[in-house]
Protein backbone atom coordinates (compact mmCIF):
# COMPACT_ATOMS: atom_id res chain seq x y z
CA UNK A 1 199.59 243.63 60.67
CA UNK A 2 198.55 246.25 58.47
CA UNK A 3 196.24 245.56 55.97
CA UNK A 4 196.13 247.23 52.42
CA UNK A 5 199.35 248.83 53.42
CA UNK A 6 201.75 250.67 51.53
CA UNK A 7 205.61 250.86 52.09
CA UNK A 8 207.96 254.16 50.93
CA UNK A 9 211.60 254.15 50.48
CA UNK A 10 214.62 256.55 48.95
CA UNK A 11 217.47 255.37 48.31
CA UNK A 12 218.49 252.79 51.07
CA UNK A 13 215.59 254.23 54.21
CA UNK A 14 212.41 253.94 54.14
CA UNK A 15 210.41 257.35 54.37
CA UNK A 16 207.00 256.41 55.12
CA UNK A 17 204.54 253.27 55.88
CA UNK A 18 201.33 253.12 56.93
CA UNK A 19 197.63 252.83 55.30
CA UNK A 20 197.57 252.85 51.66
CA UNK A 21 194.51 255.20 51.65
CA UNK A 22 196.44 257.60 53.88
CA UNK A 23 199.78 257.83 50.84
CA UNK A 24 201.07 261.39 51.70
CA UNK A 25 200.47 263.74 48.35
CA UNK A 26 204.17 264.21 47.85
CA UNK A 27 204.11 260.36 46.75
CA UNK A 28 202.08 261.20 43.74
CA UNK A 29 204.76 260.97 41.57
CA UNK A 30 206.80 258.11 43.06
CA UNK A 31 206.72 254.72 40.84
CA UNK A 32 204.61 252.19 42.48
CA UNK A 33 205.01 248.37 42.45
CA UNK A 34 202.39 246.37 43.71
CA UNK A 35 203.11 243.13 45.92
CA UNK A 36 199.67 241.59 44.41
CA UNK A 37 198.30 240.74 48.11
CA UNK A 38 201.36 238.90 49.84
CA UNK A 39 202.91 239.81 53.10
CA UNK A 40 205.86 242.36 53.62
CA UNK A 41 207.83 241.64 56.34
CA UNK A 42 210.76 243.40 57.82
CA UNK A 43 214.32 241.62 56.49
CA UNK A 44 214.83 238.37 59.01
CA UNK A 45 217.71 238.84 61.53
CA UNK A 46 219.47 235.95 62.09
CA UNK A 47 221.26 237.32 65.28
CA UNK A 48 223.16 233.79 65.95
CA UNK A 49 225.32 231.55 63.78
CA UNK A 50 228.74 230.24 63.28
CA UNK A 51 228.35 230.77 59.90
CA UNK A 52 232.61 230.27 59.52
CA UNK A 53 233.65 226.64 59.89
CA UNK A 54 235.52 223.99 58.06
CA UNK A 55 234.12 220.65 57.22
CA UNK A 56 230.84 218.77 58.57
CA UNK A 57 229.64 216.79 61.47
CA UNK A 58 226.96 214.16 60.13
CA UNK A 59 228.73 211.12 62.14
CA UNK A 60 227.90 212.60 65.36
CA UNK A 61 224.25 213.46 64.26
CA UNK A 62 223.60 209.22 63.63
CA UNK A 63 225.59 208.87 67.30
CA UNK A 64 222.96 211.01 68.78
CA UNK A 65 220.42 209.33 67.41
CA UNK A 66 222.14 205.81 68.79
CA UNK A 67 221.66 207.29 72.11
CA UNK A 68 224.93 209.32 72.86
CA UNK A 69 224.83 212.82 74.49
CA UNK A 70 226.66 216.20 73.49
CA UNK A 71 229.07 215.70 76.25
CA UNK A 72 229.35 211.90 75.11
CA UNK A 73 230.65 212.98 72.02
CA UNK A 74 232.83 216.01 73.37
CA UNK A 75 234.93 213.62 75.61
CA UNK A 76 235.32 211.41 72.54
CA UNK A 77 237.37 214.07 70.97
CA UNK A 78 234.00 215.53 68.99
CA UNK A 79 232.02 218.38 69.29
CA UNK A 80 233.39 221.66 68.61
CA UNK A 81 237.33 220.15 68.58
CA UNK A 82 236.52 218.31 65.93
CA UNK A 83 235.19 221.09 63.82
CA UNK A 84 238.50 223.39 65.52
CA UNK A 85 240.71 220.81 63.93
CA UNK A 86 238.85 220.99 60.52
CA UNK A 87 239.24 224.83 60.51
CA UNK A 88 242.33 225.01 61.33
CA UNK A 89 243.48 222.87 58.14
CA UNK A 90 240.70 225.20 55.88
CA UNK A 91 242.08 227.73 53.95
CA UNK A 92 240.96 231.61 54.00
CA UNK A 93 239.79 231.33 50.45
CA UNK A 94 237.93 228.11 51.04
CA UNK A 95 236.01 229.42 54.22
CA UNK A 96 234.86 232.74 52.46
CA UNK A 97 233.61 230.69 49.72
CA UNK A 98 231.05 228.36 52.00
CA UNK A 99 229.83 231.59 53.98
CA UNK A 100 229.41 233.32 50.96
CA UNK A 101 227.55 230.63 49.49
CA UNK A 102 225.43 230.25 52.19
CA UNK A 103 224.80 234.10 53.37
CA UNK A 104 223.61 233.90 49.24
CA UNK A 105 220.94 231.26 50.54
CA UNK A 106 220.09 232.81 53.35
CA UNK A 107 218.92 236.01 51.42
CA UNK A 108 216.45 233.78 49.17
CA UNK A 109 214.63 233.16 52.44
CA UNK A 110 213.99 237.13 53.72
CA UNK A 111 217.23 236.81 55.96
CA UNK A 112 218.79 240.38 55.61
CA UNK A 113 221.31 240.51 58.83
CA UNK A 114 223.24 237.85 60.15
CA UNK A 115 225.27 237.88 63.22
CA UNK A 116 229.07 235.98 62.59
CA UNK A 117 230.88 234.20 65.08
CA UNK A 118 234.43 233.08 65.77
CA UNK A 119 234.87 230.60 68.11
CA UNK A 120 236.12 227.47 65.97
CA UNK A 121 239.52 228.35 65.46
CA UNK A 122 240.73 229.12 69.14
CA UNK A 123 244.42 230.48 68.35
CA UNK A 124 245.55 233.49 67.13
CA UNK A 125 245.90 232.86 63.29
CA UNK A 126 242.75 231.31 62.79
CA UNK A 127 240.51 233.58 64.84
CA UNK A 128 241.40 236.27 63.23
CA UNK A 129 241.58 234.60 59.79
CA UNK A 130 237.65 233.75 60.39
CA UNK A 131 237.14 237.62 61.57
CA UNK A 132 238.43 238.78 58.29
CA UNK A 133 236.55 236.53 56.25
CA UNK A 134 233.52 238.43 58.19
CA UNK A 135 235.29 242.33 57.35
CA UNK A 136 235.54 241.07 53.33
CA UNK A 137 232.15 239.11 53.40
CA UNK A 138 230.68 242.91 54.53
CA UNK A 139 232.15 244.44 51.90
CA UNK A 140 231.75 241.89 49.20
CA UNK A 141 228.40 241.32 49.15
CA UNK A 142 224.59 243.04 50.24
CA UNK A 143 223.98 241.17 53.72
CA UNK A 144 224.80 243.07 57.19
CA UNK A 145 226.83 241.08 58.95
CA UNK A 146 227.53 241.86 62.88
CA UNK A 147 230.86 240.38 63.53
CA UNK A 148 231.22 238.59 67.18
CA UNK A 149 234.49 237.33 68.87
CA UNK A 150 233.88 233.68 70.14
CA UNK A 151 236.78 232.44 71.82
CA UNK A 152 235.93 231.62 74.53
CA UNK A 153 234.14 228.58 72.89
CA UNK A 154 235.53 225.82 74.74
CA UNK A 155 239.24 225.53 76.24
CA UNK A 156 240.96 224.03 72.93
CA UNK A 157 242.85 220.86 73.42
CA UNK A 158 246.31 221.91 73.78
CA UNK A 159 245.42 223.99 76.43
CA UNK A 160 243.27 221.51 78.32
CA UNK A 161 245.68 221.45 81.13
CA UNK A 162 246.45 225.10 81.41
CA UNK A 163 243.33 226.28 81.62
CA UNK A 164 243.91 229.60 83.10
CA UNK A 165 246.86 230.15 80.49
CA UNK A 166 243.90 230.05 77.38
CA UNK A 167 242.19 232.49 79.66
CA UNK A 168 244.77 235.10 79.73
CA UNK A 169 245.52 234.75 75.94
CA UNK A 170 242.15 235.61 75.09
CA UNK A 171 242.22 238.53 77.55
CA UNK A 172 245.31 239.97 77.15
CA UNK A 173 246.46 238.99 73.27
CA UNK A 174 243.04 238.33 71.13
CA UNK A 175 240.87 240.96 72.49
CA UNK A 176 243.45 243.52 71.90
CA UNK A 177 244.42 242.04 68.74
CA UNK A 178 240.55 241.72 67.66
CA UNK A 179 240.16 245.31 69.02
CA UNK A 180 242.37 246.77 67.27
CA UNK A 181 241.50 245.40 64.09
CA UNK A 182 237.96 246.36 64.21
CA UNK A 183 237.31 243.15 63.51
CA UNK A 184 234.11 242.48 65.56
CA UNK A 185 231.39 244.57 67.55
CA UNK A 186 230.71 241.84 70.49
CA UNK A 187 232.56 239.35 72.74
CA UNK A 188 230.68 236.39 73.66
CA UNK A 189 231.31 233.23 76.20
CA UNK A 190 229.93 229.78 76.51
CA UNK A 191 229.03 229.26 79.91
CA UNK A 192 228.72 225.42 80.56
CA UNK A 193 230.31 222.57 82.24
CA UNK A 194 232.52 221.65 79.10
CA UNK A 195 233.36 224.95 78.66
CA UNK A 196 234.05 228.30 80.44
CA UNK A 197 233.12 229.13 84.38
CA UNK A 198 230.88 232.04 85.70
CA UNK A 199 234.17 233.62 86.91
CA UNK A 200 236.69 232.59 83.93
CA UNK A 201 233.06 234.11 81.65
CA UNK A 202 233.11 237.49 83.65
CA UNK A 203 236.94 237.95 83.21
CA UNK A 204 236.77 237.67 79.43
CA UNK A 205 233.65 239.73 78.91
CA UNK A 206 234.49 242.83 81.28
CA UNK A 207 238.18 242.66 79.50
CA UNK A 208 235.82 242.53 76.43
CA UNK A 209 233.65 245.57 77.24
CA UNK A 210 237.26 247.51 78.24
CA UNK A 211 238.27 246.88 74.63
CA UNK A 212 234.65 248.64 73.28
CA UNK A 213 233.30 244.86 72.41
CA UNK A 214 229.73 244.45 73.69
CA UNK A 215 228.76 240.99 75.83
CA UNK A 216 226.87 238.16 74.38
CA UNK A 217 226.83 234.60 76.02
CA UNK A 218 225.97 231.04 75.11
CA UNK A 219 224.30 229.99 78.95
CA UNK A 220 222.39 227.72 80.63
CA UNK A 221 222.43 225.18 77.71
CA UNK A 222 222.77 222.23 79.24
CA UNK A 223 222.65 222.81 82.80
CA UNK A 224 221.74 225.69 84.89
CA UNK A 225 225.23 227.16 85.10
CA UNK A 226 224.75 230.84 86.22
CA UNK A 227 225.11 232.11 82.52
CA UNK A 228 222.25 233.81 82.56
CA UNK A 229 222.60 236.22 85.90
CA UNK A 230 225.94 236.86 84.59
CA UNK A 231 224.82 238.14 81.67
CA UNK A 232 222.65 240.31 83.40
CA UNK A 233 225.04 241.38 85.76
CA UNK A 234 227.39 242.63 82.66
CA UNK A 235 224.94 244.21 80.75
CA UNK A 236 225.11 241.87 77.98
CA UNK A 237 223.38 242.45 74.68
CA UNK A 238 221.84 238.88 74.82
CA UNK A 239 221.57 235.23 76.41
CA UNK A 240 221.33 232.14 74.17
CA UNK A 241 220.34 229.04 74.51
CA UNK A 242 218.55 229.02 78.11
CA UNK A 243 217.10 226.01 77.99
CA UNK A 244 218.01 225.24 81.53
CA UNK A 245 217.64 228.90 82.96
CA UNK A 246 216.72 229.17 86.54
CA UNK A 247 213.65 231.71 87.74
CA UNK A 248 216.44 233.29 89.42
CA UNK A 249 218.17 233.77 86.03
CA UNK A 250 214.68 235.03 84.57
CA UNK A 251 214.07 237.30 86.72
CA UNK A 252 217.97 239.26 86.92
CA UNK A 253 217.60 239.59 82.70
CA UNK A 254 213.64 240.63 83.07
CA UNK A 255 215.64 243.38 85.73
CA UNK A 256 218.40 244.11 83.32
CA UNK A 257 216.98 244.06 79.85
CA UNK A 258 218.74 241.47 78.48
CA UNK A 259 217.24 239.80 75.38
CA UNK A 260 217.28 235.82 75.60
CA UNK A 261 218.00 234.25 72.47
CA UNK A 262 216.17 230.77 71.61
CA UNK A 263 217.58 228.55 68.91
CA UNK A 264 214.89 225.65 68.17
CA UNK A 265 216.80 224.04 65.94
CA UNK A 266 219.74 223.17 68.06
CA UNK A 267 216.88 221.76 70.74
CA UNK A 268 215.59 219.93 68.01
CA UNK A 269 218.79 218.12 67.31
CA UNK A 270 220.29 217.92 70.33
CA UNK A 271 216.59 216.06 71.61
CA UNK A 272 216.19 218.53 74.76
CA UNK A 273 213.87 220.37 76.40
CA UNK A 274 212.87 223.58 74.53
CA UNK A 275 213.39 227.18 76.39
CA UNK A 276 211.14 228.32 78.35
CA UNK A 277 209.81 230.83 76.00
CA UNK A 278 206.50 231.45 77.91
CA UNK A 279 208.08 231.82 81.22
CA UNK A 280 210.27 234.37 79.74
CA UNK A 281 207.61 236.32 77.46
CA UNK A 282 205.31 236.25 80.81
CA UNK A 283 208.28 237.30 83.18
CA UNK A 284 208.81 240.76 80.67
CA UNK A 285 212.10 239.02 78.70
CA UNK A 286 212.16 239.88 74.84
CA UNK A 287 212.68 236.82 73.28
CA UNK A 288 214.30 236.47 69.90
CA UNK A 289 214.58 233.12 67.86
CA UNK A 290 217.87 232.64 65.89
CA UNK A 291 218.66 229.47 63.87
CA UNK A 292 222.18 228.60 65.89
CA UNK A 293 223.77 228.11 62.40
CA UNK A 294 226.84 225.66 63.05
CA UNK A 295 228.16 222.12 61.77
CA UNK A 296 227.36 219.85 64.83
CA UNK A 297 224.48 220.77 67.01
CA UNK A 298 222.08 222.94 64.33
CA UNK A 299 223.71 222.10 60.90
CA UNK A 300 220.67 224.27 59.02
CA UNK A 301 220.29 228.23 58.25
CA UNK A 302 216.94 227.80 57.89
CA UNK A 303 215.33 230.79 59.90
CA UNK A 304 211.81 230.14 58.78
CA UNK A 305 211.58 226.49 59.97
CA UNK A 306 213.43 227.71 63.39
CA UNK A 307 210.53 229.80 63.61
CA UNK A 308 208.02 227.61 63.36
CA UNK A 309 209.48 225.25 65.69
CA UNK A 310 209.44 228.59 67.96
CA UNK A 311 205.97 227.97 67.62
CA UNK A 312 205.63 224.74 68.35
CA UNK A 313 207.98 223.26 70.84
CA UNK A 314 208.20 226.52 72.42
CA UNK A 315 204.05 228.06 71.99
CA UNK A 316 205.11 230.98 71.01
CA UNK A 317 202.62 232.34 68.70
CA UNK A 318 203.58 233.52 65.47
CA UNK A 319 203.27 236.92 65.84
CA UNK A 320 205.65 236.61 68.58
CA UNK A 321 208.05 234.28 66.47
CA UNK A 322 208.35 236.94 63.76
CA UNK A 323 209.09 239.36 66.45
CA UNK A 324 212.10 237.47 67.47
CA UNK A 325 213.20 237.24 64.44
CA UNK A 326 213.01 241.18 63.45
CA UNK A 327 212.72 243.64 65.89
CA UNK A 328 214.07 241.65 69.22
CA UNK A 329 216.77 239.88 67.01
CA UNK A 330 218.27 243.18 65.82
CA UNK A 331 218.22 244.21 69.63
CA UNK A 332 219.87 241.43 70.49
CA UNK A 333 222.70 242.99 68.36
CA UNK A 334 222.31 246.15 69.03
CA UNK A 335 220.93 247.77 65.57
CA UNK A 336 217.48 248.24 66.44
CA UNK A 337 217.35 251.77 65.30
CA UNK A 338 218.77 250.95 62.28
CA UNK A 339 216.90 247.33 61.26
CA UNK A 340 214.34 244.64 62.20
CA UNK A 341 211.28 246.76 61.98
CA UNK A 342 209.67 248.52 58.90
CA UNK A 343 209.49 252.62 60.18
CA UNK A 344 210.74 255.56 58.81
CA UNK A 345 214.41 256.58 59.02
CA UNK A 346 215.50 252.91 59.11
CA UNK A 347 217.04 251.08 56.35
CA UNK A 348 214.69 249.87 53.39
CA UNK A 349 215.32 246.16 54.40
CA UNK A 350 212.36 244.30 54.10
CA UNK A 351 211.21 240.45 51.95
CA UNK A 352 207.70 240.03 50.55
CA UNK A 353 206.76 236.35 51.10
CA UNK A 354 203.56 234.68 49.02
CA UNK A 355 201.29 234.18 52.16
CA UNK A 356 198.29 236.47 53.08
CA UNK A 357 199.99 236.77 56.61
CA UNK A 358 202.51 235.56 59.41
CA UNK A 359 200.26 232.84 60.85
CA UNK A 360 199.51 230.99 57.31
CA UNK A 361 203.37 231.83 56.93
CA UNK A 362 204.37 229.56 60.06
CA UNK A 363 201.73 226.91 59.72
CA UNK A 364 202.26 225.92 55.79
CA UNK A 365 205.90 225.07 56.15
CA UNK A 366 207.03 225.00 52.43
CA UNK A 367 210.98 225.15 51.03
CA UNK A 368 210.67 228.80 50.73
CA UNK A 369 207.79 230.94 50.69
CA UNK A 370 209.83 234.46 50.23
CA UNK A 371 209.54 235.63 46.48
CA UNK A 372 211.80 239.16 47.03
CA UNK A 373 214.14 240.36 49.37
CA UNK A 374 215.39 244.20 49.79
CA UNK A 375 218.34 245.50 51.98
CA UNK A 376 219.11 248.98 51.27
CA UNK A 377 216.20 249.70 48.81
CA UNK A 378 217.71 247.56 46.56
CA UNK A 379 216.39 244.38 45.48
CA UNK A 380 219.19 241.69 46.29
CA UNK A 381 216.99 238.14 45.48
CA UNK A 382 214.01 237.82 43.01
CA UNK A 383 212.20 234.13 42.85
């Protein structure tokens, strides 16, 4: 934390921060606005959501409560079918509208790049009608957006005896069609029990890589499953989840640099056991913190309040929560040199919040505590 700092952009980088005191001369002329004492943070990175998907969940969040589990619920016909099925009957139009709408609200809170996933349509039309949504939401309005294949979600239902069919249509139709359409940067995988195997995971992700899409996995979520050693074993960008990671599986993405990705808010709702952020931090992992944005199992974009249950079901400190949420989230995606930190040469994206600092930040959880938010030099929200 720099104190009595001052920040310098042109046009949409910033040129210079450091001490006030220590303003280079060839600032003298530059118009200055003063924050009046608040904090200036670097824009939030939500590097996890499903921001895409048609209709709600809420019935499954009272069966929870009433004692049924995720996989309960998924062998009911729930879960992520039931929000495949709603998708499927939403219209293009309708599903740019809610991610709009929300990417809109996400920006009032200092959220300045959001990773998209796929992953809730599961056949070719929908997939890529959920991927485009992503190419005109990038172009329509201010927020980055990092587009991410998901379909290897779960097996969807009409394949749920032809397993290894659904395999080779993501492998040898969507990637290529996704590829070719530029319509995402990363491939991802869910590697659980109820969804995808180490070895059905590793087929879709090298095929993946071969195509120019960089690895990302859902693993370990509710069971150790392997997820994470395979993701270091492919070089993927991150892990999520992990809530269930072995030491073994600590120690191969400690070797490989892999960045594990912890979404509180899904813990929270789902009643489990937090990751293991301390054995991670401890171990050398960067850990990021993400909000998990999706209809059944973290129905909130609320990055702040993930972050302070970072902080509190996972002891992370806040410093360190902020850090996943900037710097090691934007690594997670692969633009660290262009976001997630506030230096010279990357892009003016930053959100003054009315708190003298990160800790007070965490610790006074209020609706919204960010009064501006910048991405490109330009100011996109103003309370």
């Amino acid at each position: 934390m720099l104190r009595d700092a001052a920040l310098a952009w042109d046009g949409d980088r910033i040129t210079w921060v450091g001490p006030a005191v220590a303003i280079p001369s060839g600032f003298a002329s530059v118009p200055v606005e003063d924050a009046d004492g608040r904090a200036v943070f670097p824009g939030l990175v939500d590097c996890h959501t499903h921001l895409a998907f048609g209709g709600w969940r809420a019935d499954e969040f009272e069966l929870r409560i009433q004692g049924a589990t995720y996989l309960d619920i998924a062998a009911r016909g729930g879960g992520i079918a039931s929000t495949v099925r709603q998708t499927r009957a939403a219209s293009e139009a309708e599903l740019e509208a809610r991610a709009g709408r929300w990417l809109a609200a996400m920006r009032e809170l200092g959220v300045t790049t959001v990773e998209c996933k796929s992953g809730y349509g599961l056949d070719r039309d929908t997939e890529l009608r959920l991927l485009r949504v992503y190419q005109r939401l990038a172009l329509s309005q201010p927020s980055r957006i990092v587009p991410t294949y998901l379909g290897a979600h779960v097996v969807p239902v009409e394949y749920r005896e032809r397993r290894a069919e659904y395999v080779r249509f993501v492998i040898e139709e969507m990637i290529p069609a996704v590829a070719a359409g530029r319509l995402a940067e990363c491939c991802d995988a869910f590697v659980e029990r109820s969804a995808f195997s180490v070895e059905e995971a590793r087929a879709i992700l090298q095929a993946g890589v071969a195509a120019g899409l960089r690895p990302k996995l859902h693993a370990d979520q509710l069971s150790d499953g392997g997820g994470a050693k395979l993701a270091a074993e492919v070089g993927a960008l991150s892990a999520d989840h992990l809530e269930h990671i072995s030491d073994a599986g600590v120690a191969a993405m400690a070797a490989a640099g892999v960045v594990a990705v912890s979404l509180p808010l899904a813990t929270m709702y789902l009643n489990q056991p937090p990751m293991p952020a301390r054995r991670l931090i401890d171990a050398g992992v960067a850990v990021a913190v993400a909000t998990d944005f999706n209809p059944g199992s973290a129905p909130s974009f609320h990055l702040p309040f993930a972050l302070t249950l970072a902080c509190t079901l996972q002891r992370m400190t806040p410093a360190e929560a902020l850090k996943g949420a900037t710097v090691y989230a934007a690594r997670a995606l692969g633009r660290e040199a262009e976001v997630g930190s506030l230096e010279a040469g990357k892009y003016a994206d930053f959100a003054v919040f009315d708190v003298p600092d990160v800790t007070q930040w965490l610790y006074h959880l209020q609706a919204n505590a960010c009064v501006r938010t910048v991405i490109g030099g330009e100011t996109v929200w103003h309370s």
